[in-house]
Protein backbone atom coordinates (compact mmCIF):
# COMPACT_ATOMS: atom_id res chain seq x y z
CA UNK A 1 -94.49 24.35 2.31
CA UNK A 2 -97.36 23.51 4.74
CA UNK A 3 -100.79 24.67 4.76
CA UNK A 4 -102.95 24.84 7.96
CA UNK A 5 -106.47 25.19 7.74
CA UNK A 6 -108.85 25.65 11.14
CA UNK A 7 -112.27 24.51 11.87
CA UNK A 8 -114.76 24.55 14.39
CA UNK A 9 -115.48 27.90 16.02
CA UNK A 10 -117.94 29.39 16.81
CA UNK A 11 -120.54 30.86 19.77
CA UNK A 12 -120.94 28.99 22.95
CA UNK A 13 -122.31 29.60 26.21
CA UNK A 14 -119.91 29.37 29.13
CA UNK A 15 -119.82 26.11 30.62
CA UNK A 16 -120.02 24.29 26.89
CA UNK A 17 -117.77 22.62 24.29
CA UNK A 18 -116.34 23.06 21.18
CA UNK A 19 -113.81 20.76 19.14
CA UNK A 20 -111.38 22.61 17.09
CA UNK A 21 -109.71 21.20 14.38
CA UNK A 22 -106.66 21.65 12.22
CA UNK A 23 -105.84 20.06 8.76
CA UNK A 24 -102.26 20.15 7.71
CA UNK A 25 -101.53 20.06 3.51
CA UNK A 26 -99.22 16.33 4.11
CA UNK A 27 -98.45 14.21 6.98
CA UNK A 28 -96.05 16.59 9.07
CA UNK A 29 -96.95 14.72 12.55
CA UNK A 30 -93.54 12.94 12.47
CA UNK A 31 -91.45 15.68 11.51
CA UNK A 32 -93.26 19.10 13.19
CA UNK A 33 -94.23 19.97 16.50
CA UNK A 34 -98.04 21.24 16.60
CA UNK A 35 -99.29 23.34 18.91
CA UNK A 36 -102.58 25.68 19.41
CA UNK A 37 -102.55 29.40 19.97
CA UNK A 38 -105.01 32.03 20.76
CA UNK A 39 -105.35 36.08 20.51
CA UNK A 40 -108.15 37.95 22.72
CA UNK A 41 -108.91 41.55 21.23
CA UNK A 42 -106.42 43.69 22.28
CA UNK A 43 -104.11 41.05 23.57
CA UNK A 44 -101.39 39.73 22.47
CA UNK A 45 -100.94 36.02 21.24
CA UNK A 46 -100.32 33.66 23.53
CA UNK A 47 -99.52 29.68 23.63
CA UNK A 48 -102.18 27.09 24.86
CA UNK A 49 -101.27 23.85 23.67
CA UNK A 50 -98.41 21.47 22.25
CA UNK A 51 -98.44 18.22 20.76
CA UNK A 52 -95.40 17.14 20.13
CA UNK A 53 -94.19 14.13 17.67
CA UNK A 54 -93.99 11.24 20.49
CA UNK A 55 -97.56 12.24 21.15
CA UNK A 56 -96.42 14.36 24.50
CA UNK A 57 -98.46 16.82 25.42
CA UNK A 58 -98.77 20.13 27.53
CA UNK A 59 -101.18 22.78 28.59
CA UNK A 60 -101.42 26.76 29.42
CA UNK A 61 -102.08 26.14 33.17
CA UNK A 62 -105.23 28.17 32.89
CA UNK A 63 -106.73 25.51 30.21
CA UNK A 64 -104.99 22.03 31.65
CA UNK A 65 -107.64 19.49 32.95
CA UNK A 66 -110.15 21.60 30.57
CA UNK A 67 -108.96 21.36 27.00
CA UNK A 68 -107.03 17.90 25.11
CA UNK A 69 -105.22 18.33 22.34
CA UNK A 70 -104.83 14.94 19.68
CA UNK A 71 -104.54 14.00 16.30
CA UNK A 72 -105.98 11.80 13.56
CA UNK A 73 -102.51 10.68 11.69
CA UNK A 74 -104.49 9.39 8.78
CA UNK A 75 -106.33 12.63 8.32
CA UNK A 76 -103.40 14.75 8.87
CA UNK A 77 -105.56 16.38 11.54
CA UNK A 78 -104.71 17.97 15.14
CA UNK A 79 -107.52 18.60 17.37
CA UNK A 80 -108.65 20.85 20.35
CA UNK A 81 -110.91 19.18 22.59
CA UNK A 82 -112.27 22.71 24.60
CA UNK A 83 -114.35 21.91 27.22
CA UNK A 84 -115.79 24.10 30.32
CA UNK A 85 -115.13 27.08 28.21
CA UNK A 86 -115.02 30.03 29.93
CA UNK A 87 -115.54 33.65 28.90
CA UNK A 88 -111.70 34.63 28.81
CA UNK A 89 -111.15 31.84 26.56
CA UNK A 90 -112.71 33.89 24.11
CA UNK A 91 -110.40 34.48 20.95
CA UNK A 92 -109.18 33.60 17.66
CA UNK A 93 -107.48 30.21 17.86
CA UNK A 94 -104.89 29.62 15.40
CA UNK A 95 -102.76 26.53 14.59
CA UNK A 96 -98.75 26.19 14.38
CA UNK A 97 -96.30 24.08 12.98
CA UNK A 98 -92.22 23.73 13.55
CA UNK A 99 -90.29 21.98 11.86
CA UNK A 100 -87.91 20.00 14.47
CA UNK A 101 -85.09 19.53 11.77
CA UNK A 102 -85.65 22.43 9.33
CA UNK A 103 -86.83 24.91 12.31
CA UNK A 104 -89.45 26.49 9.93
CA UNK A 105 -92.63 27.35 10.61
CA UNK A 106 -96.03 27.65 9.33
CA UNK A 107 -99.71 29.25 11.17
CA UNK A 108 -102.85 29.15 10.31
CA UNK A 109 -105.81 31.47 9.20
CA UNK A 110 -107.29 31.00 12.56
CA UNK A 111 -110.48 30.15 13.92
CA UNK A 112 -113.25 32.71 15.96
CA UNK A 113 -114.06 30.99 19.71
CA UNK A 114 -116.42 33.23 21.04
CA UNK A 115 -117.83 32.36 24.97
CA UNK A 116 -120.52 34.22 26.13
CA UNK A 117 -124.16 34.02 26.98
């Protein structure tokens, strides 16, 4: 089993930054890919970030160049770096885990990003 536990949200105008972040229970780095979600009221979830185990990384097209996903190994952390934030990024961000060898997977509570002036 793997616990995920978000941090960070909160109200920002557009044009600012937050840093999310995203404690895991044990080191599952080596063994899980991470990745970042988010759900808009009334949308459905969709995918904005993956960090995978080499340290490879990719991007929703609509956040690349603005947000940077990374991780603190020691800590057992995986970060968001969200910067520019624009109103549509508005949502509840929630963190993901799959196993690469046992294919299970674990989420997150989730986190309230909230852009707007």
């Amino acid at each position: 089993q793997v616990q995920l536990v978000e941090s960070g949200g909160g109200l920002v105008q557009p044009g600012g930054s937050l840093t999310l972040s995203c404690a895991a229970s044990r080191n599952i780095f080596s063994t899980y890919t991470m990745a970042w979600y988010r759900q808009a009221p009334g949308k459905q979830r969709e995918w904005v970030a993956t960090l995978r185990r080499n340290g490879d990384t990719s991007y929703k097209a609509s956040v690349q160049g603005r947000f940077t996903v990374s991780r603190d190994n020691a800590e057992n952390t995986m970060y968001l770096q969200m910067n520019s934030l624009k109103s549509e990024d508005t949502g509840v961000y929630l963190c993901n885990a799959h196993g690469v060898y046992t294919n299970d997977q674990y989420w997150g509570q989730g986190t309230q990003v909230t852009v707007s002036s």
